[in-house]
C-alpha atoms as a PDB file:
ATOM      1  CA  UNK A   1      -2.072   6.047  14.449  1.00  0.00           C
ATOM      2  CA  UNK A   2      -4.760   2.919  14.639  1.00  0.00           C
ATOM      3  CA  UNK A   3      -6.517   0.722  12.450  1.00  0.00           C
ATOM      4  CA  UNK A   4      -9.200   1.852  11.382  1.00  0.00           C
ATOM      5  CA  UNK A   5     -11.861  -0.755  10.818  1.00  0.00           C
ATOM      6  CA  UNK A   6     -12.359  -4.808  10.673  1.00  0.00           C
ATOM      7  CA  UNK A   7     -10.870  -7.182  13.388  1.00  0.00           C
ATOM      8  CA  UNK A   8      -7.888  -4.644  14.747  1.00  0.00           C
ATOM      9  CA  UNK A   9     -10.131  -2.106  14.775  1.00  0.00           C
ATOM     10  CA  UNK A  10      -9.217   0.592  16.847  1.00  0.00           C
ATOM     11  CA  UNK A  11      -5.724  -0.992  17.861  1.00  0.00           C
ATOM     12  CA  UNK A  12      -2.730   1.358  17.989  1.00  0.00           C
ATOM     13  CA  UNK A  13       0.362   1.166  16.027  1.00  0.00           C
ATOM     14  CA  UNK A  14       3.687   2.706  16.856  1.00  0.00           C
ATOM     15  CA  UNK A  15       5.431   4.395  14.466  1.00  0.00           C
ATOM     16  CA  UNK A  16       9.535   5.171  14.647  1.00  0.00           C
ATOM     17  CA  UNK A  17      10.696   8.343  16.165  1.00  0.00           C
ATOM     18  CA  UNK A  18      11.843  11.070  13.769  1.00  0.00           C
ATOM     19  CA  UNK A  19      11.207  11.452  10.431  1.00  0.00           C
ATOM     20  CA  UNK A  20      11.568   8.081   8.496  1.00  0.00           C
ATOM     21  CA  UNK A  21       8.046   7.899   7.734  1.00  0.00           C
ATOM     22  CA  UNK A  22       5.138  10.133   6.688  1.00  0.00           C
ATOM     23  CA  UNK A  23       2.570   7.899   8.122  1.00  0.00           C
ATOM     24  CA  UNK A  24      -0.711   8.336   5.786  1.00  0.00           C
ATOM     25  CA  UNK A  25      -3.276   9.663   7.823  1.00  0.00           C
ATOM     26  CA  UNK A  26      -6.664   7.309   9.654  1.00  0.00           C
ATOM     27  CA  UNK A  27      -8.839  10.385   7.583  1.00  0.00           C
ATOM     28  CA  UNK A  28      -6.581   9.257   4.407  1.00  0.00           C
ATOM     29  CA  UNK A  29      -6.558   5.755   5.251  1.00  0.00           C
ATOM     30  CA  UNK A  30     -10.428   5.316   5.552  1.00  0.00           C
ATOM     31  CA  UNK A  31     -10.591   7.148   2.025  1.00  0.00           C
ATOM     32  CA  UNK A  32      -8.138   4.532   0.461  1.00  0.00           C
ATOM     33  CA  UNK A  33      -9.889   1.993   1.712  1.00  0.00           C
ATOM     34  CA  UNK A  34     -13.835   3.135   0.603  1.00  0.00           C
ATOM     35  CA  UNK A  35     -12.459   3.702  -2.582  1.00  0.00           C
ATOM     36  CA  UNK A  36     -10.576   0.233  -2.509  1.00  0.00           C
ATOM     37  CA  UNK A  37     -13.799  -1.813  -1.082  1.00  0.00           C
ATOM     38  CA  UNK A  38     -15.934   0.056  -3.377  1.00  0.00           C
ATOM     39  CA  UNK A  39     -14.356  -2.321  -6.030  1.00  0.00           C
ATOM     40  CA  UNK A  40     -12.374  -5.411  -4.430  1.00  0.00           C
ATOM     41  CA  UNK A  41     -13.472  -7.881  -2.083  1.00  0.00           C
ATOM     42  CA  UNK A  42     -10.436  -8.051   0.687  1.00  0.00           C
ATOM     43  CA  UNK A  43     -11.431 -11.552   1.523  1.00  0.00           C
ATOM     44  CA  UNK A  44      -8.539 -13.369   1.911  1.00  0.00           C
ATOM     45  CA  UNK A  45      -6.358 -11.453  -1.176  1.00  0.00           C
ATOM     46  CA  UNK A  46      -2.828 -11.351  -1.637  1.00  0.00           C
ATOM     47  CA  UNK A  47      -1.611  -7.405  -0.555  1.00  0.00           C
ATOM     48  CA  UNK A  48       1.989  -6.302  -1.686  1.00  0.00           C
ATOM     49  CA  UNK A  49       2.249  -2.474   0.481  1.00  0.00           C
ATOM     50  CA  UNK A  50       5.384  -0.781  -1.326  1.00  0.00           C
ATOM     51  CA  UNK A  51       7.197   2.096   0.931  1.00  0.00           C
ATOM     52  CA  UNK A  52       5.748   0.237   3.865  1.00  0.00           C
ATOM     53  CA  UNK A  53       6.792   2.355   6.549  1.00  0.00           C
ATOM     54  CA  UNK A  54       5.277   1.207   9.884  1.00  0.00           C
ATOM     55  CA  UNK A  55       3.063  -1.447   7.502  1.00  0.00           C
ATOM     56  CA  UNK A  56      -0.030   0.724   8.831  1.00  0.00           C
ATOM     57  CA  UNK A  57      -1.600   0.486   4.940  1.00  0.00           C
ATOM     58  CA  UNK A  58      -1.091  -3.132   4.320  1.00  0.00           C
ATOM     59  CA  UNK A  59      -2.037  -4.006   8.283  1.00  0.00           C
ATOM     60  CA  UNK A  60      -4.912  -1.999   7.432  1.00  0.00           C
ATOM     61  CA  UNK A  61      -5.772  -4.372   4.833  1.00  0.00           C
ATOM     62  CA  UNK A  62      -5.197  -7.425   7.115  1.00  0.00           C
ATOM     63  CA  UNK A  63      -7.467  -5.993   9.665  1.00  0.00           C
ATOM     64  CA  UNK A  64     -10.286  -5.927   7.019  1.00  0.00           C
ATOM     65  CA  UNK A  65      -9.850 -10.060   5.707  1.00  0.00           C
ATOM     66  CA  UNK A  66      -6.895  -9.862   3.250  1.00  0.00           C
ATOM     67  CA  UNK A  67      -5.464 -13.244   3.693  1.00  0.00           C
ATOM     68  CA  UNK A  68      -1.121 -12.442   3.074  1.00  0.00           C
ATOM     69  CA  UNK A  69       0.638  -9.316   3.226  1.00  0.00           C
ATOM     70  CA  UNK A  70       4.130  -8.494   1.721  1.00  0.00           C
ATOM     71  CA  UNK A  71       5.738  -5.319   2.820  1.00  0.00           C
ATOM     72  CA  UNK A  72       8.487  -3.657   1.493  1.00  0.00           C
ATOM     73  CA  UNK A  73      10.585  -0.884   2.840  1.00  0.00           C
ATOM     74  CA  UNK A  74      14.499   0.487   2.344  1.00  0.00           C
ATOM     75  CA  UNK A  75      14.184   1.823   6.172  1.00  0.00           C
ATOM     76  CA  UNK A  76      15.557  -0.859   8.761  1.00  0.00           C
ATOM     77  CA  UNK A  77      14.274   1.129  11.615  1.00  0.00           C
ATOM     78  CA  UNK A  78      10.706   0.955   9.940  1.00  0.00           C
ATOM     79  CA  UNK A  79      10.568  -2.523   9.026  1.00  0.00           C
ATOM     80  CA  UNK A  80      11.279  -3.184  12.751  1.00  0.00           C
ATOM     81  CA  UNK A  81       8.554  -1.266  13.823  1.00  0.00           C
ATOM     82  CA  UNK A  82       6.342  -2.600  10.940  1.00  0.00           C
ATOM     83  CA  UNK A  83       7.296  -6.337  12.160  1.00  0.00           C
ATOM     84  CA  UNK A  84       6.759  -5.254  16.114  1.00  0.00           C
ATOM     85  CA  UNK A  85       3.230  -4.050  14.468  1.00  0.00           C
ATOM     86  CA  UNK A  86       1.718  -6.987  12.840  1.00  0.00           C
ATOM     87  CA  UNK A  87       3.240  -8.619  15.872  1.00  0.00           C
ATOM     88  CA  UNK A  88       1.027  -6.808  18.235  1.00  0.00           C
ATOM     89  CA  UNK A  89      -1.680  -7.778  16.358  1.00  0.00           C
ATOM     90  CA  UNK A  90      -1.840 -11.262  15.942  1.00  0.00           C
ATOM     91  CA  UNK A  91       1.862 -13.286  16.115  1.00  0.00           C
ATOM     92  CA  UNK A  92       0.114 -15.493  13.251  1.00  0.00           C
ATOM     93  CA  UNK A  93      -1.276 -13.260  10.766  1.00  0.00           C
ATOM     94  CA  UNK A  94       0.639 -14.666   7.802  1.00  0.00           C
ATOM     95  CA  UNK A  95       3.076 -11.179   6.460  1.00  0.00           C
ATOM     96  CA  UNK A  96       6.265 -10.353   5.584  1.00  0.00           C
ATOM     97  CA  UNK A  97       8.225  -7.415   6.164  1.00  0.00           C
ATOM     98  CA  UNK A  98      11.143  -7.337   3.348  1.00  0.00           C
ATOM     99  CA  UNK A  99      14.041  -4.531   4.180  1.00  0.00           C
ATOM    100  CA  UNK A 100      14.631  -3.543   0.013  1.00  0.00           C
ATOM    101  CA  UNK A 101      15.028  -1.077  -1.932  1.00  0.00           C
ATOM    102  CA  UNK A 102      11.080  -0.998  -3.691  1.00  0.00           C
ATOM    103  CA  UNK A 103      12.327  -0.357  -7.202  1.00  0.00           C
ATOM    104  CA  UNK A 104      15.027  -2.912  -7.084  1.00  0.00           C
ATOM    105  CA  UNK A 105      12.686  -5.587  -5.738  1.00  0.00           C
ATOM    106  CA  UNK A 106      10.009  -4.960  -7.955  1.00  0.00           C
ATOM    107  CA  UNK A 107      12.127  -5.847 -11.196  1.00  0.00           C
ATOM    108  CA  UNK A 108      13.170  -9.105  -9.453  1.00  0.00           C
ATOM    109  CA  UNK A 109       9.767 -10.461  -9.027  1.00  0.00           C
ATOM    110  CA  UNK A 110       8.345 -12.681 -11.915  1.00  0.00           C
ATOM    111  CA  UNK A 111       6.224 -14.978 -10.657  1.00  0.00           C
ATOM    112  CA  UNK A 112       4.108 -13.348  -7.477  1.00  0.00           C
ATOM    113  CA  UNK A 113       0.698 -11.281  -8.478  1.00  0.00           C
ATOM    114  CA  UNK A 114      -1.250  -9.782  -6.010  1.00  0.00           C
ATOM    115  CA  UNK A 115      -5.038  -8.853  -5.963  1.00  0.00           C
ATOM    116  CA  UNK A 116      -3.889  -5.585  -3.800  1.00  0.00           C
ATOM    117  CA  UNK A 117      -0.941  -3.287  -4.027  1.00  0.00           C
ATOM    118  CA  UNK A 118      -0.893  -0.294  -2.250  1.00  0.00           C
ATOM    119  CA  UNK A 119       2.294   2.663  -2.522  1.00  0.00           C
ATOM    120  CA  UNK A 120       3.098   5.882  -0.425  1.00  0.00           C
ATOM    121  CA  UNK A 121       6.529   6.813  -1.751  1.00  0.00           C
ATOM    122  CA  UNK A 122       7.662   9.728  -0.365  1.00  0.00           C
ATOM    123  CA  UNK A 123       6.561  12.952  -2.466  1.00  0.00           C
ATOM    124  CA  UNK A 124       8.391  14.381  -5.094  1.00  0.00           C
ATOM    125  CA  UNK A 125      10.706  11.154  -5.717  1.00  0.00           C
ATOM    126  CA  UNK A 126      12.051  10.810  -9.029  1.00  0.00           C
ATOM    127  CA  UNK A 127      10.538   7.625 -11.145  1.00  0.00           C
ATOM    128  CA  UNK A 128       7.333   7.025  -9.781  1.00  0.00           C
ATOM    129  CA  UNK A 129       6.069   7.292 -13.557  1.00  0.00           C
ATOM    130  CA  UNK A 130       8.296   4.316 -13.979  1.00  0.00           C
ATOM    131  CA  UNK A 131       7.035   2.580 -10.251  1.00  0.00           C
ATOM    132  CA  UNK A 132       3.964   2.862 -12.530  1.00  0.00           C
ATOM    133  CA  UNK A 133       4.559   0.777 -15.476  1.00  0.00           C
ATOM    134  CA  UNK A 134       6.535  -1.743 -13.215  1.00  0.00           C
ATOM    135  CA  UNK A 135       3.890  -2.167 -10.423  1.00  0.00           C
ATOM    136  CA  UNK A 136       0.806  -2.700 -13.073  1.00  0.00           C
ATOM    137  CA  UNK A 137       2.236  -6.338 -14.802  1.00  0.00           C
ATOM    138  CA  UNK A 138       2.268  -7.734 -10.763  1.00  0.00           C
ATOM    139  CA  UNK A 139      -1.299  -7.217 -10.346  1.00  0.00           C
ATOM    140  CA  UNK A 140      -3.910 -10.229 -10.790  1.00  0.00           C
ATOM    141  CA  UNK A 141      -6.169  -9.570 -14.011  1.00  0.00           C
ATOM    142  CA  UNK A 142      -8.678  -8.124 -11.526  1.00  0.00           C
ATOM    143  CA  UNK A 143      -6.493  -6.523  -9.147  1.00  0.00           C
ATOM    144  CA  UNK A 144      -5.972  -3.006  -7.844  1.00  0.00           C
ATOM    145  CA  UNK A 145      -2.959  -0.166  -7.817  1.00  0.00           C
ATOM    146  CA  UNK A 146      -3.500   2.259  -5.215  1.00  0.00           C
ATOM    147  CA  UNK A 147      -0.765   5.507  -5.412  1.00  0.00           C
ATOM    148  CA  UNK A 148      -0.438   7.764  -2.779  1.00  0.00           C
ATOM    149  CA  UNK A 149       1.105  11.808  -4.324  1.00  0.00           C
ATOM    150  CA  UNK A 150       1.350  14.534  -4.158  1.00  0.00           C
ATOM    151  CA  UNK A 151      -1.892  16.687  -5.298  1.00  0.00           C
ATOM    152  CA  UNK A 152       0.496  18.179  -8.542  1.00  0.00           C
ATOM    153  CA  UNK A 153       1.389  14.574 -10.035  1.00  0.00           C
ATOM    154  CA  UNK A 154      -1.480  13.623 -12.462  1.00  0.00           C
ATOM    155  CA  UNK A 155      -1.710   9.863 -14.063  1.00  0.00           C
ATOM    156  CA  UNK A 156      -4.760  10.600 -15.917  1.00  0.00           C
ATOM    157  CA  UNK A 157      -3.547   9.456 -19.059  1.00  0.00           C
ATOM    158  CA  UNK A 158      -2.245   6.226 -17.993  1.00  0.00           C
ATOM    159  CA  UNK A 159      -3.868   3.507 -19.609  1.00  0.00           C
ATOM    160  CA  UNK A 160      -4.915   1.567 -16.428  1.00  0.00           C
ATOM    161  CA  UNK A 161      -5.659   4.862 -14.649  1.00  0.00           C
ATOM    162  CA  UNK A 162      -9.459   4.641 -13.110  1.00  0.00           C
ATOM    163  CA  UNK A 163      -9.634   7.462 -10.783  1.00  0.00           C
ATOM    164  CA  UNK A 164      -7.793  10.038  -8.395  1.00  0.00           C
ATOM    165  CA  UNK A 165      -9.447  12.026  -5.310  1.00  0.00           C
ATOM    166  CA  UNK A 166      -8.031  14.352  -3.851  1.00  0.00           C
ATOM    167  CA  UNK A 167      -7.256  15.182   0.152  1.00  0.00           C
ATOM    168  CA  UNK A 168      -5.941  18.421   1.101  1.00  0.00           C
ATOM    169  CA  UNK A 169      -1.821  17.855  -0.152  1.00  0.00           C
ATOM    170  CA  UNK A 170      -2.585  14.654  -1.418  1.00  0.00           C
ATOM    171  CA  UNK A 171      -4.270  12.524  -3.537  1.00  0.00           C
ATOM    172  CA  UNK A 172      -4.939   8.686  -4.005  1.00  0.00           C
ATOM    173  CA  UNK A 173      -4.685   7.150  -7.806  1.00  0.00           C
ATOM    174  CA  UNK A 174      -6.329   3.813  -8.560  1.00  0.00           C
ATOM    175  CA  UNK A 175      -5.158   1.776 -11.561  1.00  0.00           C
ATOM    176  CA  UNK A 176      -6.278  -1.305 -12.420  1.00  0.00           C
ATOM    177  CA  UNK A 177      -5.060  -4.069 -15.019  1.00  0.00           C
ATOM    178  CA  UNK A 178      -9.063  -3.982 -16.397  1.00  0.00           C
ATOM    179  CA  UNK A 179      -8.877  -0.083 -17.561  1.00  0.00           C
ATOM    180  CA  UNK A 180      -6.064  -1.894 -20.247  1.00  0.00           C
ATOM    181  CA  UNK A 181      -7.852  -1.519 -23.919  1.00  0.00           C
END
Protein backbone atom coordinates (compact mmCIF):
# COMPACT_ATOMS: atom_id res chain seq x y z
CA UNK A 1 0.00 0.00 0.00
CA UNK A 2 1.46 3.72 -1.05
CA UNK A 3 0.27 7.02 -1.67
CA UNK A 4 -0.69 7.51 -4.57
CA UNK A 5 -0.09 11.01 -5.83
CA UNK A 6 1.01 14.72 -4.50
CA UNK A 7 4.06 15.25 -2.12
CA UNK A 8 4.19 11.42 -0.55
CA UNK A 9 3.80 10.18 -3.68
CA UNK A 10 4.85 6.83 -4.04
CA UNK A 11 5.78 6.41 -0.20
CA UNK A 12 4.80 3.13 1.46
CA UNK A 13 2.56 2.64 4.32
CA UNK A 14 2.44 -0.32 6.64
CA UNK A 15 -0.56 -1.71 7.47
CA UNK A 16 -1.19 -4.13 10.82
CA UNK A 17 -0.84 -7.80 10.48
CA UNK A 18 -4.05 -9.82 10.31
CA UNK A 19 -7.24 -8.81 9.57
CA UNK A 20 -8.15 -5.47 11.37
CA UNK A 21 -8.32 -3.61 8.29
CA UNK A 22 -9.54 -3.97 4.69
CA UNK A 23 -7.18 -1.47 3.36
CA UNK A 24 -9.06 0.27 0.22
CA UNK A 25 -7.15 -0.45 -2.67
CA UNK A 26 -4.26 2.37 -4.68
CA UNK A 27 -6.80 1.32 -7.98
CA UNK A 28 -9.80 2.36 -5.46
CA UNK A 29 -7.99 5.07 -3.91
CA UNK A 30 -7.04 6.95 -7.19
CA UNK A 31 -10.88 6.59 -8.14
CA UNK A 32 -11.95 8.30 -4.79
CA UNK A 33 -9.79 10.79 -5.26
CA UNK A 34 -10.61 11.81 -9.30
CA UNK A 35 -13.99 11.78 -8.32
CA UNK A 36 -13.18 13.93 -5.10
CA UNK A 37 -10.78 16.55 -7.11
CA UNK A 38 -13.19 16.58 -9.84
CA UNK A 39 -15.24 18.80 -7.39
CA UNK A 40 -13.11 20.09 -4.25
CA UNK A 41 -10.02 21.90 -4.16
CA UNK A 42 -7.78 19.89 -1.35
CA UNK A 43 -5.83 23.02 -0.71
CA UNK A 44 -5.35 23.24 2.68
CA UNK A 45 -9.13 21.70 3.80
CA UNK A 46 -10.10 20.30 6.93
CA UNK A 47 -10.38 16.09 6.30
CA UNK A 48 -12.28 14.02 9.05
CA UNK A 49 -11.37 9.96 7.61
CA UNK A 50 -14.01 7.80 9.69
CA UNK A 51 -12.96 3.87 10.06
CA UNK A 52 -9.44 5.11 9.57
CA UNK A 53 -7.66 2.01 9.59
CA UNK A 54 -3.96 2.54 8.73
CA UNK A 55 -5.13 6.49 7.90
CA UNK A 56 -4.07 5.49 4.17
CA UNK A 57 -7.46 7.60 2.86
CA UNK A 58 -7.08 10.67 4.90
CA UNK A 59 -2.94 10.53 4.43
CA UNK A 60 -3.92 10.28 0.97
CA UNK A 61 -5.57 13.50 1.23
CA UNK A 62 -2.61 15.12 3.08
CA UNK A 63 -0.29 14.02 0.42
CA UNK A 64 -2.42 15.99 -2.15
CA UNK A 65 -2.53 19.75 0.05
CA UNK A 66 -5.33 19.14 2.62
CA UNK A 67 -4.13 21.29 5.39
CA UNK A 68 -5.56 19.00 8.94
CA UNK A 69 -6.57 15.57 9.16
CA UNK A 70 -8.72 13.90 11.94
CA UNK A 71 -8.83 10.18 12.00
CA UNK A 72 -10.95 8.05 13.74
CA UNK A 73 -10.77 4.39 14.41
CA UNK A 74 -12.19 1.76 17.33
CA UNK A 75 -8.90 -0.48 16.46
CA UNK A 76 -5.87 0.40 18.87
CA UNK A 77 -3.56 -1.67 16.85
CA UNK A 78 -4.60 0.49 13.72
CA UNK A 79 -4.44 3.80 15.11
CA UNK A 80 -0.82 2.87 16.04
CA UNK A 81 0.03 2.02 12.75
CA UNK A 82 -2.01 5.00 11.35
CA UNK A 83 0.09 7.40 13.84
CA UNK A 84 3.60 5.43 12.89
CA UNK A 85 2.19 6.39 9.19
CA UNK A 86 1.71 10.04 9.11
CA UNK A 87 4.84 9.83 11.19
CA UNK A 88 6.86 8.44 8.41
CA UNK A 89 5.75 10.99 6.40
CA UNK A 90 6.38 14.16 7.78
CA UNK A 91 6.61 14.29 12.00
CA UNK A 92 4.78 17.82 11.39
CA UNK A 93 1.98 17.29 9.16
CA UNK A 94 -0.69 18.65 11.50
CA UNK A 95 -3.31 15.10 12.17
CA UNK A 96 -4.83 13.36 14.67
CA UNK A 97 -5.40 9.86 15.15
CA UNK A 98 -8.50 9.49 17.74
CA UNK A 99 -8.93 5.63 19.12
CA UNK A 100 -13.25 5.89 19.21
CA UNK A 101 -15.86 4.25 18.49
CA UNK A 102 -16.99 6.38 14.91
CA UNK A 103 -20.68 6.45 15.75
CA UNK A 104 -20.21 7.47 19.29
CA UNK A 105 -17.83 10.28 18.36
CA UNK A 106 -19.73 11.57 15.68
CA UNK A 107 -22.84 12.49 17.97
CA UNK A 108 -20.40 14.27 20.33
CA UNK A 109 -19.12 16.70 17.87
CA UNK A 110 -21.02 20.11 17.56
CA UNK A 111 -18.86 22.54 16.66
CA UNK A 112 -16.02 21.00 14.04
CA UNK A 113 -17.09 20.98 10.07
CA UNK A 114 -14.91 19.71 7.66
CA UNK A 115 -14.60 20.48 3.85
CA UNK A 116 -13.66 16.52 3.45
CA UNK A 117 -14.96 13.42 5.10
CA UNK A 118 -14.14 10.28 3.83
CA UNK A 119 -15.71 6.53 5.40
CA UNK A 120 -14.76 2.78 4.72
CA UNK A 121 -16.77 0.99 7.40
CA UNK A 122 -16.46 -2.40 7.14
CA UNK A 123 -19.23 -4.02 4.74
CA UNK A 124 -22.39 -5.15 5.76
CA UNK A 125 -22.37 -3.16 9.25
CA UNK A 126 -25.60 -2.36 10.61
CA UNK A 127 -26.47 1.66 10.64
CA UNK A 128 -24.55 3.06 8.03
CA UNK A 129 -28.02 4.57 6.77
CA UNK A 130 -27.88 6.32 10.08
CA UNK A 131 -23.67 7.12 9.70
CA UNK A 132 -25.47 8.89 6.82
CA UNK A 133 -27.75 11.36 8.27
CA UNK A 134 -25.15 11.96 11.14
CA UNK A 135 -22.02 12.52 8.95
CA UNK A 136 -23.94 15.10 6.41
CA UNK A 137 -24.72 18.17 9.29
CA UNK A 138 -20.50 18.04 9.93
CA UNK A 139 -19.75 18.95 6.50
CA UNK A 140 -18.93 22.73 5.47
CA UNK A 141 -21.86 24.15 3.15
CA UNK A 142 -19.57 23.15 0.26
CA UNK A 143 -18.09 20.12 1.52
CA UNK A 144 -17.94 16.49 0.45
CA UNK A 145 -19.16 12.82 1.92
CA UNK A 146 -17.32 10.14 0.37
CA UNK A 147 -18.83 6.30 1.41
CA UNK A 148 -17.04 3.40 0.72
CA UNK A 149 -19.89 -0.19 0.33
CA UNK A 150 -20.55 -2.66 -0.64
CA UNK A 151 -21.80 -2.78 -4.50
CA UNK A 152 -25.64 -4.00 -3.00
CA UNK A 153 -26.14 -0.82 -0.62
CA UNK A 154 -27.75 1.96 -2.79
CA UNK A 155 -28.15 5.77 -1.35
CA UNK A 156 -29.69 7.00 -4.41
CA UNK A 157 -32.51 8.48 -2.82
CA UNK A 158 -30.75 10.35 -0.24
CA UNK A 159 -31.26 13.86 -0.51
CA UNK A 160 -27.54 14.92 -0.60
CA UNK A 161 -26.70 11.85 -2.71
CA UNK A 162 -24.65 13.12 -6.03
CA UNK A 163 -23.24 10.04 -7.42
CA UNK A 164 -21.98 6.32 -6.89
CA UNK A 165 -19.40 4.32 -9.25
CA UNK A 166 -18.89 1.28 -8.99
CA UNK A 167 -15.45 -1.03 -8.66
CA UNK A 168 -15.67 -4.64 -8.90
CA UNK A 169 -17.27 -5.46 -4.94
CA UNK A 170 -17.44 -2.01 -4.23
CA UNK A 171 -18.59 1.18 -4.81
CA UNK A 172 -17.83 4.87 -3.73
CA UNK A 173 -21.02 7.30 -2.84
CA UNK A 174 -20.54 11.06 -2.85
CA UNK A 175 -22.96 13.28 -0.91
CA UNK A 176 -22.72 16.64 -0.57
CA UNK A 177 -24.56 19.33 1.74
CA UNK A 178 -25.32 21.35 -1.90
CA UNK A 179 -27.58 18.33 -3.44
CA UNK A 180 -30.00 19.57 -0.12
CA UNK A 181 -33.33 21.17 -1.89
Amino acid sequence: MRIIAGRFKRRVLAAPTGTVTRPTTDQMREAIFNLVTARLDLDQIAVLDLFSGTGALGLEAMSRGAGHLDGIEVSAASIKVARANAFSLDPKMSVRFISADVYRWIKQQKKETYQLILADPPYGQPGIELLLEEVVPLLSPKGLFVLEHDRQTSFQDHESFEVTRSYGKSSVSLFSPQNVK
